[in-house]
PDB file of N, CA and C in Angstrom:
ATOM      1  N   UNK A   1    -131.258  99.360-105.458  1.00  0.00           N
ATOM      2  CA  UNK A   1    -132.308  98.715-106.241  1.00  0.00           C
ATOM      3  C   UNK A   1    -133.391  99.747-106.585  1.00  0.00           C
ATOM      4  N   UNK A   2    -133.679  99.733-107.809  1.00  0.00           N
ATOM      5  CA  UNK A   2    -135.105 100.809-108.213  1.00  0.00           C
ATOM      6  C   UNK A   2    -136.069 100.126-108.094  1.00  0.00           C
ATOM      7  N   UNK A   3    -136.906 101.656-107.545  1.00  0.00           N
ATOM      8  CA  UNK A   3    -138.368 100.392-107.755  1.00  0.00           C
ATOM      9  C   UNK A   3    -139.143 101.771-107.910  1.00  0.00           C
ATOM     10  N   UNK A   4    -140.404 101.404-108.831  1.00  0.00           N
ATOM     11  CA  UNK A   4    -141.554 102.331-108.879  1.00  0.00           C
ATOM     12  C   UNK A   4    -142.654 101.630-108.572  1.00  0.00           C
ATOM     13  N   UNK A   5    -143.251 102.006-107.100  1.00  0.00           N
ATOM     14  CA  UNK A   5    -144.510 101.285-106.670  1.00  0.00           C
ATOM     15  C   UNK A   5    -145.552 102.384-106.632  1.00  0.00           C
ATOM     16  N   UNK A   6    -146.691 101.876-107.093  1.00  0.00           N
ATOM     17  CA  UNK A   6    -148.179 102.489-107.459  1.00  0.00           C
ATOM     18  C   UNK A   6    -148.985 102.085-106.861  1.00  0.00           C
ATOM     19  N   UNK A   7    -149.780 102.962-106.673  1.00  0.00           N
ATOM     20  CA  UNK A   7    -150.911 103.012-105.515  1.00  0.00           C
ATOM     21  C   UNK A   7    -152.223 103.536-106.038  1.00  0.00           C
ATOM     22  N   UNK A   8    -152.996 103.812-105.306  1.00  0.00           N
ATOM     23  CA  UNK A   8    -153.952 104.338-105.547  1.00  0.00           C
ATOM     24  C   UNK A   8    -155.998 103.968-106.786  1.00  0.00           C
ATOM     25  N   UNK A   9    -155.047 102.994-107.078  1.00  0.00           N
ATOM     26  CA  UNK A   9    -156.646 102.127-108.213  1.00  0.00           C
ATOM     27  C   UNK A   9    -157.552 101.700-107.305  1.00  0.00           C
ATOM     28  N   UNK A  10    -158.165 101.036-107.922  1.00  0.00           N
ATOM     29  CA  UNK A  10    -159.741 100.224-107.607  1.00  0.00           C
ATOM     30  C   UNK A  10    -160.914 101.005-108.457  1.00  0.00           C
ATOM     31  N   UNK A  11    -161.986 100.214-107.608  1.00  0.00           N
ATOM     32  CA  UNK A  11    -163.365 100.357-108.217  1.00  0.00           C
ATOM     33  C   UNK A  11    -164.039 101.115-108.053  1.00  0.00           C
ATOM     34  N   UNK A  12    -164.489 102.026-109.190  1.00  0.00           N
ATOM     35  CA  UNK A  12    -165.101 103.462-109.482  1.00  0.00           C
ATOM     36  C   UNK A  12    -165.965 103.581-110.221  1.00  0.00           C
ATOM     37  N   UNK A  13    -167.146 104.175-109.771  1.00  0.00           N
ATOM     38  CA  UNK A  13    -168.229 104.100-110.420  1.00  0.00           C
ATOM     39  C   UNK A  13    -168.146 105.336-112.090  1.00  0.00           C
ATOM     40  N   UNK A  14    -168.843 105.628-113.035  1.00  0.00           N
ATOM     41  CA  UNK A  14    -168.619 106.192-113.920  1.00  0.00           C
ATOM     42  C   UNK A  14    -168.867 107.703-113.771  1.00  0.00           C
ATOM     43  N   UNK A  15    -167.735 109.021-114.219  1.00  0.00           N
ATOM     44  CA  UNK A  15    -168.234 110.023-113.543  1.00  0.00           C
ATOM     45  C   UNK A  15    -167.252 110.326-112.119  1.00  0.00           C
ATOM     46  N   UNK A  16    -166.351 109.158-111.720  1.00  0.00           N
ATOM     47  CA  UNK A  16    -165.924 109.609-110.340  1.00  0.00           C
ATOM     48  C   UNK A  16    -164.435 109.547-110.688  1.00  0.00           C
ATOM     49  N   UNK A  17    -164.157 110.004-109.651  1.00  0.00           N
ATOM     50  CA  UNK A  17    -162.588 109.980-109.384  1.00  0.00           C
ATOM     51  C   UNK A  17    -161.604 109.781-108.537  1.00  0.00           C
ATOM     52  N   UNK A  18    -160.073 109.073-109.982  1.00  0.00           N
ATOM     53  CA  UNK A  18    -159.237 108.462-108.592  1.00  0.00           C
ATOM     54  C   UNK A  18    -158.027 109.538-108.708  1.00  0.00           C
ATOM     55  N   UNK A  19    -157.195 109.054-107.677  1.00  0.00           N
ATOM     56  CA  UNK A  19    -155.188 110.011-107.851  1.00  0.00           C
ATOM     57  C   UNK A  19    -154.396 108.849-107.244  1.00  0.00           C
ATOM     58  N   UNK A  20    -153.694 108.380-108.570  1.00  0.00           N
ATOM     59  CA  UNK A  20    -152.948 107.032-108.602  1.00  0.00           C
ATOM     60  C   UNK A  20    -151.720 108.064-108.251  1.00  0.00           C
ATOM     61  N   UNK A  21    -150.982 107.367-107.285  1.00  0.00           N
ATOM     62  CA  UNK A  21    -149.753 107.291-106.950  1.00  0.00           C
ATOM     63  C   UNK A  21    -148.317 106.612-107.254  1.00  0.00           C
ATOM     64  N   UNK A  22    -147.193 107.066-107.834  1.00  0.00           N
ATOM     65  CA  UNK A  22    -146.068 106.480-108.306  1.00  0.00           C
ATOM     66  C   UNK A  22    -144.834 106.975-107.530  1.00  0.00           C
ATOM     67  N   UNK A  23    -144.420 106.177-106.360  1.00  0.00           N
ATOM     68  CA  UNK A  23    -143.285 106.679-105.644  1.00  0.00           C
ATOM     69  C   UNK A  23    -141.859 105.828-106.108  1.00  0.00           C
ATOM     70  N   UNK A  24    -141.030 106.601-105.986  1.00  0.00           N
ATOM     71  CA  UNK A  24    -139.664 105.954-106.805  1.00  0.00           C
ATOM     72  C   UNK A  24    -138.962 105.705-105.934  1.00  0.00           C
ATOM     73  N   UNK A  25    -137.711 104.881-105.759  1.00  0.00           N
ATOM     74  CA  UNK A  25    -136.686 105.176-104.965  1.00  0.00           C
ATOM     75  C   UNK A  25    -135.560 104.385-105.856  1.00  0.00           C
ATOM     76  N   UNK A  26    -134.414 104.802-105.405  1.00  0.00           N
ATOM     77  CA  UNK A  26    -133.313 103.634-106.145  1.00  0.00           C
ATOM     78  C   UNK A  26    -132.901 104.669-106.772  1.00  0.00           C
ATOM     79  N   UNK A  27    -132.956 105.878-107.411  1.00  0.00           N
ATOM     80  CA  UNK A  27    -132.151 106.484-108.641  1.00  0.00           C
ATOM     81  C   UNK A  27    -132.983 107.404-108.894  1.00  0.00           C
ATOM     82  N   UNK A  28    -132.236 108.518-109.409  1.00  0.00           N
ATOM     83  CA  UNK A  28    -132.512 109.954-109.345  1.00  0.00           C
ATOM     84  C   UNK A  28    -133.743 110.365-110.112  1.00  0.00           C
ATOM     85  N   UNK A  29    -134.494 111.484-109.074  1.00  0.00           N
ATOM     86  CA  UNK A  29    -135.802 111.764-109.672  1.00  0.00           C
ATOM     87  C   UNK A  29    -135.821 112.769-110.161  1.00  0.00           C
ATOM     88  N   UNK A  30    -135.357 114.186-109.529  1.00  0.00           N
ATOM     89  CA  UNK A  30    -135.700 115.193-110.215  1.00  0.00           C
ATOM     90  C   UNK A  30    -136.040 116.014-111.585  1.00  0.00           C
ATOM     91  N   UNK A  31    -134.539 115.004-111.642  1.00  0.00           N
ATOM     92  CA  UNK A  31    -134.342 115.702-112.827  1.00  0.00           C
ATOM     93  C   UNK A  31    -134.605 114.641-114.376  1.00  0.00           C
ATOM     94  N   UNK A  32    -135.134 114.191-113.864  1.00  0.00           N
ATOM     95  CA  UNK A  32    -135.790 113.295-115.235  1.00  0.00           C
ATOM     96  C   UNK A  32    -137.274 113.161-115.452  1.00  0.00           C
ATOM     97  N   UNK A  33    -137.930 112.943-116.583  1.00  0.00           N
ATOM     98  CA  UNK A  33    -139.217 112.947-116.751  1.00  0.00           C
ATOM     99  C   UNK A  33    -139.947 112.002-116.394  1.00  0.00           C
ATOM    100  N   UNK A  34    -141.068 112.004-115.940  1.00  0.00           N
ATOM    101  CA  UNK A  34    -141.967 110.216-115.731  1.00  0.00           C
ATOM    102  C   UNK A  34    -143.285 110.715-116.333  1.00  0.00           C
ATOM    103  N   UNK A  35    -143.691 109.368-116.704  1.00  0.00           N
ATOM    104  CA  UNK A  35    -144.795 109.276-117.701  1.00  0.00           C
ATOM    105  C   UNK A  35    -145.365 108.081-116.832  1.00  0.00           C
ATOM    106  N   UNK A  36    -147.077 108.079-117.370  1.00  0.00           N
ATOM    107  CA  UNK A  36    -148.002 107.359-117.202  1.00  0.00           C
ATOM    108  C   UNK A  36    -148.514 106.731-118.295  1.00  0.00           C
ATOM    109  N   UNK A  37    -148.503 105.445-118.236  1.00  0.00           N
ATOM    110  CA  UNK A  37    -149.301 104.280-119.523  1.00  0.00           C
ATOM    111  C   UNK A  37    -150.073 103.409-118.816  1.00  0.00           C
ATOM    112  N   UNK A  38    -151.190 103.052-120.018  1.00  0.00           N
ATOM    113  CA  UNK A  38    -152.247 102.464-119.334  1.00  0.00           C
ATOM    114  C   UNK A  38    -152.503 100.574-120.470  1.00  0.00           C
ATOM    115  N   UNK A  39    -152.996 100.681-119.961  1.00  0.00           N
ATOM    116  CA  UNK A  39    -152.719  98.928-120.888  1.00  0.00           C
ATOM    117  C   UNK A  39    -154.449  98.189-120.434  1.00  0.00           C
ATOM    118  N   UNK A  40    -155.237  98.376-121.465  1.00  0.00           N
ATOM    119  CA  UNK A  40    -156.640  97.352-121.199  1.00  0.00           C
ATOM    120  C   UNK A  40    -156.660  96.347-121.919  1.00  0.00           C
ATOM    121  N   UNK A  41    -157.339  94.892-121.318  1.00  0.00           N
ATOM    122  CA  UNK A  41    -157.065  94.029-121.758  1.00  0.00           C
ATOM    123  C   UNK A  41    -157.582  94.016-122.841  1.00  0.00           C
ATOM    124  N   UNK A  42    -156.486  92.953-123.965  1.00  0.00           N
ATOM    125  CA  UNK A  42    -156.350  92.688-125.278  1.00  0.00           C
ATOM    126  C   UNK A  42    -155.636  93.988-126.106  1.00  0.00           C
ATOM    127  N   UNK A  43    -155.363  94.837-125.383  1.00  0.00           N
ATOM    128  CA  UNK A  43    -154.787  96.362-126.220  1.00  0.00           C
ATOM    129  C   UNK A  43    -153.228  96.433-125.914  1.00  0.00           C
ATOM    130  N   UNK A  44    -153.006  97.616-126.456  1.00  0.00           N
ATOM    131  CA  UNK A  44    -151.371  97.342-126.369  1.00  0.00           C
ATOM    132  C   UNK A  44    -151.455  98.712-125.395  1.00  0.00           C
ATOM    133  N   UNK A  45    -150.042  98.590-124.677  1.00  0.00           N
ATOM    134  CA  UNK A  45    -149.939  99.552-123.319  1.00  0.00           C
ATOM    135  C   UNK A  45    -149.791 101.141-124.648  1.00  0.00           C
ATOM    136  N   UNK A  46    -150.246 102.031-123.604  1.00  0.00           N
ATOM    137  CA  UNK A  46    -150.673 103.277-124.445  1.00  0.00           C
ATOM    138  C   UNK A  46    -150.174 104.477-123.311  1.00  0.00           C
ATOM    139  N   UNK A  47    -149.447 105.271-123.796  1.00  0.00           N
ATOM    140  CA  UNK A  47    -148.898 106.792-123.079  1.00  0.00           C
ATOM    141  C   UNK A  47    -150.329 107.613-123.147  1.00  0.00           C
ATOM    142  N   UNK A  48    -150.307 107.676-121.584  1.00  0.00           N
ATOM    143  CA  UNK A  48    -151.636 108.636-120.950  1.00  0.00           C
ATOM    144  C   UNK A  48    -150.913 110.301-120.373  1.00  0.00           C
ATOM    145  N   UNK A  49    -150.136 109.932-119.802  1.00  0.00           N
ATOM    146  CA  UNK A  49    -149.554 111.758-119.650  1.00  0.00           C
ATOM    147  C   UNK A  49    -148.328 111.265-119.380  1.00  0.00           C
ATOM    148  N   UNK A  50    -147.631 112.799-119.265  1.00  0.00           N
ATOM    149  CA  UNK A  50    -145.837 112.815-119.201  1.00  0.00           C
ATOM    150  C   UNK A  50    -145.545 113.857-118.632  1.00  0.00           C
ATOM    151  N   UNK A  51    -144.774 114.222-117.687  1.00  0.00           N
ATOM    152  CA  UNK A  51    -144.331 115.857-117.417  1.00  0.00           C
ATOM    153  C   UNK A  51    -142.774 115.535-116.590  1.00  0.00           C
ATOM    154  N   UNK A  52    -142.577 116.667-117.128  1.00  0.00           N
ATOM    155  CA  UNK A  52    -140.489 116.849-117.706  1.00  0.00           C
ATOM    156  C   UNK A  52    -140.021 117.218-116.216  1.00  0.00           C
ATOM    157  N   UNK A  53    -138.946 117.167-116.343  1.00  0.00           N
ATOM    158  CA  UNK A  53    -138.139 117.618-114.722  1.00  0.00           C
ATOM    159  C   UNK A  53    -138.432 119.020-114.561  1.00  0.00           C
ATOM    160  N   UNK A  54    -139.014 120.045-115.701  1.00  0.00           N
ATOM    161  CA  UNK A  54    -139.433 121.039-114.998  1.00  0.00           C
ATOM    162  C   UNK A  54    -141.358 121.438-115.436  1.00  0.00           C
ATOM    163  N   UNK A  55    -141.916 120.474-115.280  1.00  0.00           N
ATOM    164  CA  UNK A  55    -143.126 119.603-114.605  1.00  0.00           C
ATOM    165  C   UNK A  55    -143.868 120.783-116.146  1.00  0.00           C
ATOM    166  N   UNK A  56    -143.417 120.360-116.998  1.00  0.00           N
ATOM    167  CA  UNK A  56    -143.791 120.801-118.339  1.00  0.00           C
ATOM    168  C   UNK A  56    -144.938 119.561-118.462  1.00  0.00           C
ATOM    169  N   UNK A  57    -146.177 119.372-119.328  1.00  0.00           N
ATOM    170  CA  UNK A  57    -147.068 118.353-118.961  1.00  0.00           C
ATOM    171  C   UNK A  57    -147.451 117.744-120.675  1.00  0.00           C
ATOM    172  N   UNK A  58    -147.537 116.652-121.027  1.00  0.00           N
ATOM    173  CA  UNK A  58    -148.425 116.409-122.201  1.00  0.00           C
ATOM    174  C   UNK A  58    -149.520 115.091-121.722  1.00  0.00           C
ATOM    175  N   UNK A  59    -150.648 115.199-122.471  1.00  0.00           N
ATOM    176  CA  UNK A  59    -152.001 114.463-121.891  1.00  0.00           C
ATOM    177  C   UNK A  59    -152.354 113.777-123.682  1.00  0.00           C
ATOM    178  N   UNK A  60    -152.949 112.149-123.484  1.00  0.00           N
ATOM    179  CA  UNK A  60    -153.484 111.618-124.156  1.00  0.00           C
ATOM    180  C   UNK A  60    -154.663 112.272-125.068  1.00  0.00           C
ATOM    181  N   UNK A  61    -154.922 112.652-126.259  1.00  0.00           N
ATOM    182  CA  UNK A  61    -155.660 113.031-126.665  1.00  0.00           C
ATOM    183  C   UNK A  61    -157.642 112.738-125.814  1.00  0.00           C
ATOM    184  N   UNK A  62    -157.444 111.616-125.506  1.00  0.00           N
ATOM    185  CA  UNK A  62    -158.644 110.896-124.629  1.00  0.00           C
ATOM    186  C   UNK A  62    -158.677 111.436-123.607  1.00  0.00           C
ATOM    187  N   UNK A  63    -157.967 111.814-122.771  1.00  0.00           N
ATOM    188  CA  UNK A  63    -158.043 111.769-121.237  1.00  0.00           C
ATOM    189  C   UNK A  63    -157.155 113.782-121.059  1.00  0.00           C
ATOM    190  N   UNK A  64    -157.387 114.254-122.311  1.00  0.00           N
ATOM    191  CA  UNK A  64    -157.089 115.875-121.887  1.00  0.00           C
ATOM    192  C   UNK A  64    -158.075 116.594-121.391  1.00  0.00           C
ATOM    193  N   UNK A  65    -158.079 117.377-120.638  1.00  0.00           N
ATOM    194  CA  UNK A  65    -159.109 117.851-119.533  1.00  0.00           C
ATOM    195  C   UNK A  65    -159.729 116.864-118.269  1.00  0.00           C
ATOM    196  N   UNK A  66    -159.268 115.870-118.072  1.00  0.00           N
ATOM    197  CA  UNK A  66    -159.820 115.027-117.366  1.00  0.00           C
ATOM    198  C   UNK A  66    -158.993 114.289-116.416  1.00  0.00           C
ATOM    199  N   UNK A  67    -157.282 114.249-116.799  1.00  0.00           N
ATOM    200  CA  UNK A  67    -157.003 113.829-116.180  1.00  0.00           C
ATOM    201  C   UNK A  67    -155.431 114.526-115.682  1.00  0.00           C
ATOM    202  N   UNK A  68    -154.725 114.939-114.815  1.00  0.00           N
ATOM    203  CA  UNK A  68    -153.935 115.777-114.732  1.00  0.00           C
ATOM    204  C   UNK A  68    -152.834 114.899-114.055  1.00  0.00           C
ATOM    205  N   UNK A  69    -151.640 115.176-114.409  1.00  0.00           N
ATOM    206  CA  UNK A  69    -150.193 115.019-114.125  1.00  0.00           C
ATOM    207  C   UNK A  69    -149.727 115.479-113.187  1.00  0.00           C
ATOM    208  N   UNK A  70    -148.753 115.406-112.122  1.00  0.00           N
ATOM    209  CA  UNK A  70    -147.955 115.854-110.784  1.00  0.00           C
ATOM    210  C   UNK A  70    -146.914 115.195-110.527  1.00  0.00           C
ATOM    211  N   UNK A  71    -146.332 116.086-110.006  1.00  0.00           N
ATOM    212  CA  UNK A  71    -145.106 115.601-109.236  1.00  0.00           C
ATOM    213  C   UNK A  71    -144.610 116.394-107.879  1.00  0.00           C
ATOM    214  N   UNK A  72    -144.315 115.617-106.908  1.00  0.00           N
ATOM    215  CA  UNK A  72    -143.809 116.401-105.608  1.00  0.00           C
ATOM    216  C   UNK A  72    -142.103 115.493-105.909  1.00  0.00           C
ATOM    217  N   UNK A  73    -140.866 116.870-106.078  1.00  0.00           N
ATOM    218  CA  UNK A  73    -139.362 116.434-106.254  1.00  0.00           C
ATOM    219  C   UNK A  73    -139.262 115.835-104.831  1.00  0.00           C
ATOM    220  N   UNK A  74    -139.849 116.673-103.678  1.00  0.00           N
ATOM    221  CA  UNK A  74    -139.294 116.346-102.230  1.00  0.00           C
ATOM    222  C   UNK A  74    -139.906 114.688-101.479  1.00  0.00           C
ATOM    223  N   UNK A  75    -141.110 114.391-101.905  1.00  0.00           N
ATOM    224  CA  UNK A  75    -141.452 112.903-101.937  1.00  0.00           C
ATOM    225  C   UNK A  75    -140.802 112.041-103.068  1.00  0.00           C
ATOM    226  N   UNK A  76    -140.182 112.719-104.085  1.00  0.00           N
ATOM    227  CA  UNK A  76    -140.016 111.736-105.081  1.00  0.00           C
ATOM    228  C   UNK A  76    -140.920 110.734-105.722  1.00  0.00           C
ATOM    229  N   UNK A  77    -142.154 111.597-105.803  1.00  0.00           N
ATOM    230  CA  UNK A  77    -143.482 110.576-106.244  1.00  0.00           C
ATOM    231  C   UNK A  77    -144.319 111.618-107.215  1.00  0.00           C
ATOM    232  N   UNK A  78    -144.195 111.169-108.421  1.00  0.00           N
ATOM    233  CA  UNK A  78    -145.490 111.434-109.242  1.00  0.00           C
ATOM    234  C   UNK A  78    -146.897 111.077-109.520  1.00  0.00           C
ATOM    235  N   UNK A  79    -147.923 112.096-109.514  1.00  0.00           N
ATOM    236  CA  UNK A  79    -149.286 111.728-109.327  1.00  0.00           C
ATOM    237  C   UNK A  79    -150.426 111.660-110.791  1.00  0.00           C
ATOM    238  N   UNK A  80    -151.750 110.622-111.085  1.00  0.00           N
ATOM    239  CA  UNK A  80    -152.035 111.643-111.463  1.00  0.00           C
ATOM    240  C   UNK A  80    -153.749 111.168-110.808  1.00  0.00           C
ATOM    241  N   UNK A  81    -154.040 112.037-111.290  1.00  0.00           N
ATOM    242  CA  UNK A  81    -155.562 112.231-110.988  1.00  0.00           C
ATOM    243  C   UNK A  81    -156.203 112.057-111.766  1.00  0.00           C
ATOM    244  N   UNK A  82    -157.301 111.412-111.746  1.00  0.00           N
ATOM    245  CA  UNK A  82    -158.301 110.565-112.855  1.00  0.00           C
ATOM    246  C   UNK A  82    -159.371 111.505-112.584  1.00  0.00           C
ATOM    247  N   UNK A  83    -160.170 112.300-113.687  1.00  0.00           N
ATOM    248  CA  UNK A  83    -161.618 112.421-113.159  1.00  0.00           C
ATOM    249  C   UNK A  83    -162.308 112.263-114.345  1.00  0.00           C
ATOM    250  N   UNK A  84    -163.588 112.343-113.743  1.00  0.00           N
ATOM    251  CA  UNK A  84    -164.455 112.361-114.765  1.00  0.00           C
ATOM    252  C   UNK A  84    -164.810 110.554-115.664  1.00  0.00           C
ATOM    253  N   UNK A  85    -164.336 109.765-114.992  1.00  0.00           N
ATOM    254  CA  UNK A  85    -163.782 108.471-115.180  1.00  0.00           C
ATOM    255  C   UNK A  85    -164.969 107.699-116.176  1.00  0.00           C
ATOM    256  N   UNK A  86    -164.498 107.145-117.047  1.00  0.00           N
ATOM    257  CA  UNK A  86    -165.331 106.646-118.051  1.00  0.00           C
ATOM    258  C   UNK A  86    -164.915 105.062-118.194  1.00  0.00           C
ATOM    259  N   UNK A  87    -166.057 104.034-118.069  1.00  0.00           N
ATOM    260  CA  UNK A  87    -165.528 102.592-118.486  1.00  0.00           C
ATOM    261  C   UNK A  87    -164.655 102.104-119.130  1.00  0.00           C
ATOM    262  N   UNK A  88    -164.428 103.284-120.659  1.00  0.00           N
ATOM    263  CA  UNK A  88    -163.351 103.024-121.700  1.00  0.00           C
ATOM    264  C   UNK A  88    -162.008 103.585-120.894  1.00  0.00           C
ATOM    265  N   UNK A  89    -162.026 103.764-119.435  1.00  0.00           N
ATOM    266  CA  UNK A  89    -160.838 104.105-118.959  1.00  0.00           C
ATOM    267  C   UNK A  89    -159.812 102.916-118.102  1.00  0.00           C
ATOM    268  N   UNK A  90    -160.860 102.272-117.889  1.00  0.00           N
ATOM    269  CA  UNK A  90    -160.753 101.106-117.131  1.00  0.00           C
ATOM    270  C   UNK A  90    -159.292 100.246-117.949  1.00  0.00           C
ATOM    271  N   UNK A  91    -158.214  99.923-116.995  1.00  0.00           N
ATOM    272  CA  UNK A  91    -156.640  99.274-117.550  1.00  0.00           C
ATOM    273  C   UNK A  91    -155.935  99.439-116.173  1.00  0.00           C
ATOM    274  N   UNK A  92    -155.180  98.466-116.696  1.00  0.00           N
ATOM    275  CA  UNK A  92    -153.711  98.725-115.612  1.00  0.00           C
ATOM    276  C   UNK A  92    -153.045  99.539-115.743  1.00  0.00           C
ATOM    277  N   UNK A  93    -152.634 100.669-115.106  1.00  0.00           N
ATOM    278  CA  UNK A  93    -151.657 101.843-115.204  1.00  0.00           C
ATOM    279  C   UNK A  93    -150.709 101.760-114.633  1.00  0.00           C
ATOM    280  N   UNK A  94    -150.046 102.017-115.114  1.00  0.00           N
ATOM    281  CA  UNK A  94    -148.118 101.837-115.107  1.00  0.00           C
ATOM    282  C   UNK A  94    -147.031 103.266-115.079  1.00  0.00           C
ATOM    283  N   UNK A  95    -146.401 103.403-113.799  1.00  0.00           N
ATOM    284  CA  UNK A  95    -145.721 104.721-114.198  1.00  0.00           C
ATOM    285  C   UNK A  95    -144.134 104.275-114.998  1.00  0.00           C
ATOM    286  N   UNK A  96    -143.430 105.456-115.480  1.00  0.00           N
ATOM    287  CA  UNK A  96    -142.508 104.998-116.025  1.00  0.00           C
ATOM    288  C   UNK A  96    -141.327 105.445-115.811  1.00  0.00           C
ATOM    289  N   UNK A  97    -140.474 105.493-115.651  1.00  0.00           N
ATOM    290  CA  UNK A  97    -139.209 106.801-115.228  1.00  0.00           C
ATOM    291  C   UNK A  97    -138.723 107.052-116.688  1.00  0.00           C
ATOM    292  N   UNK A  98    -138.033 107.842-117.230  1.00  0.00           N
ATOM    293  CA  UNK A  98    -137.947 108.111-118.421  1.00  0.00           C
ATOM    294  C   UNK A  98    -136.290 107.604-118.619  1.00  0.00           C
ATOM    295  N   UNK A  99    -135.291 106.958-118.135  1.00  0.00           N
ATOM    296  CA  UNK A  99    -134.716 105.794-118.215  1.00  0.00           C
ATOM    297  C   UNK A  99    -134.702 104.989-118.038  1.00  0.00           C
ATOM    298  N   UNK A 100    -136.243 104.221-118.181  1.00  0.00           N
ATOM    299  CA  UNK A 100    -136.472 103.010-118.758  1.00  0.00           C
ATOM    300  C   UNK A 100    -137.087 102.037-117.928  1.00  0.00           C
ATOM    301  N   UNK A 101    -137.229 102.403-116.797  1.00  0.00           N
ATOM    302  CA  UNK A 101    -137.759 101.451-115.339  1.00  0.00           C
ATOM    303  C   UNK A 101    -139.484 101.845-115.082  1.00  0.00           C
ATOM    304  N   UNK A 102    -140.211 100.524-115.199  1.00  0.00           N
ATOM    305  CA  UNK A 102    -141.562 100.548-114.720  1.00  0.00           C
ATOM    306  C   UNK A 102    -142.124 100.083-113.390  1.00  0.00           C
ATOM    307  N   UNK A 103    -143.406 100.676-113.104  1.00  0.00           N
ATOM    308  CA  UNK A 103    -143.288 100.142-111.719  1.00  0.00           C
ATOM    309  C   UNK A 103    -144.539  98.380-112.183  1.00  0.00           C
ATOM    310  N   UNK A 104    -145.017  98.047-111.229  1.00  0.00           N
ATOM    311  CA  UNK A 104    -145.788  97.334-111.202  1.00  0.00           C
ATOM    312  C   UNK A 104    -147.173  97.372-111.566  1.00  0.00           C
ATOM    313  N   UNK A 105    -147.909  98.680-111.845  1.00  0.00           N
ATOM    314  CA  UNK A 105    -149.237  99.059-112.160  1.00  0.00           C
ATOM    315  C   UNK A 105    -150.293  98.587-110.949  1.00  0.00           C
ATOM    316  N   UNK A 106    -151.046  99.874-111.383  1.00  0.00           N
ATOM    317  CA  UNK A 106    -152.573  99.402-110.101  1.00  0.00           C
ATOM    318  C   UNK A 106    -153.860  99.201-111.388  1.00  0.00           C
ATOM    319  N   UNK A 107    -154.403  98.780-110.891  1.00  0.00           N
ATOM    320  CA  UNK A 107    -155.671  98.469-111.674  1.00  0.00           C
ATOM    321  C   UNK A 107    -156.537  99.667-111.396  1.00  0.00           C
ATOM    322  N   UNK A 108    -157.098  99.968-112.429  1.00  0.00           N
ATOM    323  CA  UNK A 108    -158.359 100.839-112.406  1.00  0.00           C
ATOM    324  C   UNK A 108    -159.466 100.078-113.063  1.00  0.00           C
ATOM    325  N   UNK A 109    -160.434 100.034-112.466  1.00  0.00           N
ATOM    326  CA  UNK A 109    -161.699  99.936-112.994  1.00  0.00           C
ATOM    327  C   UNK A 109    -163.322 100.942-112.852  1.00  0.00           C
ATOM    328  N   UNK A 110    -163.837 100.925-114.213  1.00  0.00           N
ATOM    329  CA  UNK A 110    -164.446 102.155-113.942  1.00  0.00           C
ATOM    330  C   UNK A 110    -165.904 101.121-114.406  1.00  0.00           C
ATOM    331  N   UNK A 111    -166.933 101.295-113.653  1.00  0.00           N
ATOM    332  CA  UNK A 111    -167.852 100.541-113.861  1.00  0.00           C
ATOM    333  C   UNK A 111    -169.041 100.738-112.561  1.00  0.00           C
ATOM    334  N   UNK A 112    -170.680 100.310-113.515  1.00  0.00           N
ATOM    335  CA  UNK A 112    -171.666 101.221-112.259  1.00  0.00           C
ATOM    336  C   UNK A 112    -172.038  99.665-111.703  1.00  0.00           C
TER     337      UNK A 112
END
């Protein structure tokens, strides 16, 4: 059974920072890409970063310099790190495996 469970959200003041967690199990990690999407309410879910099985990286025009991509192959969990966190950041984030499986999303909220 696959599963991608996420970790790491909650409530953050503006200016601070989180490192959401996406651990996989069920089907092969290495060598495939995972991406991060974010979804605020009333909007449609939106690609925030991506990095390739050989941890090649692309970032949302919004969130370049601010927010960075990871992966550890030997945990089988991709990271990313939020900084600099702005209200307009605030959504449910969702990791993705790049054949087609999402996990459940953590909430972020960014607010003083």
């Amino acid at each position: 059974q696959v599963q991608l469970v996420e970790s790491g959200g909650g409530l953050v003041q503006p200016g601070g920072s989180l490192r959401l967690s996406c651990a996989v199990s069920g089907t092969l990690f290495r060598i495939y890409s995972m991406s991060w999407y974010r979804q605020a309410p009333g909007k449609q879910r939106e690609l925030v970063a991506g990095i390739t099985s050989g941890s090649n990286t692309n970032y949302a025009d919004s969130v370049k310099g601010r927010f960075t991509i990871s992966r550890d192959n030997a945990k089988r969990t991709v990271y990313l790190q939020l900084n600099s966190l702005k209200p307009e950041d605030t959504a449910v984030y969702y990791c993705k495996h790049q054949i087609g499986y999402w996990g459940q999303g953590t909430q972020v909220t960014v607010s003083s």
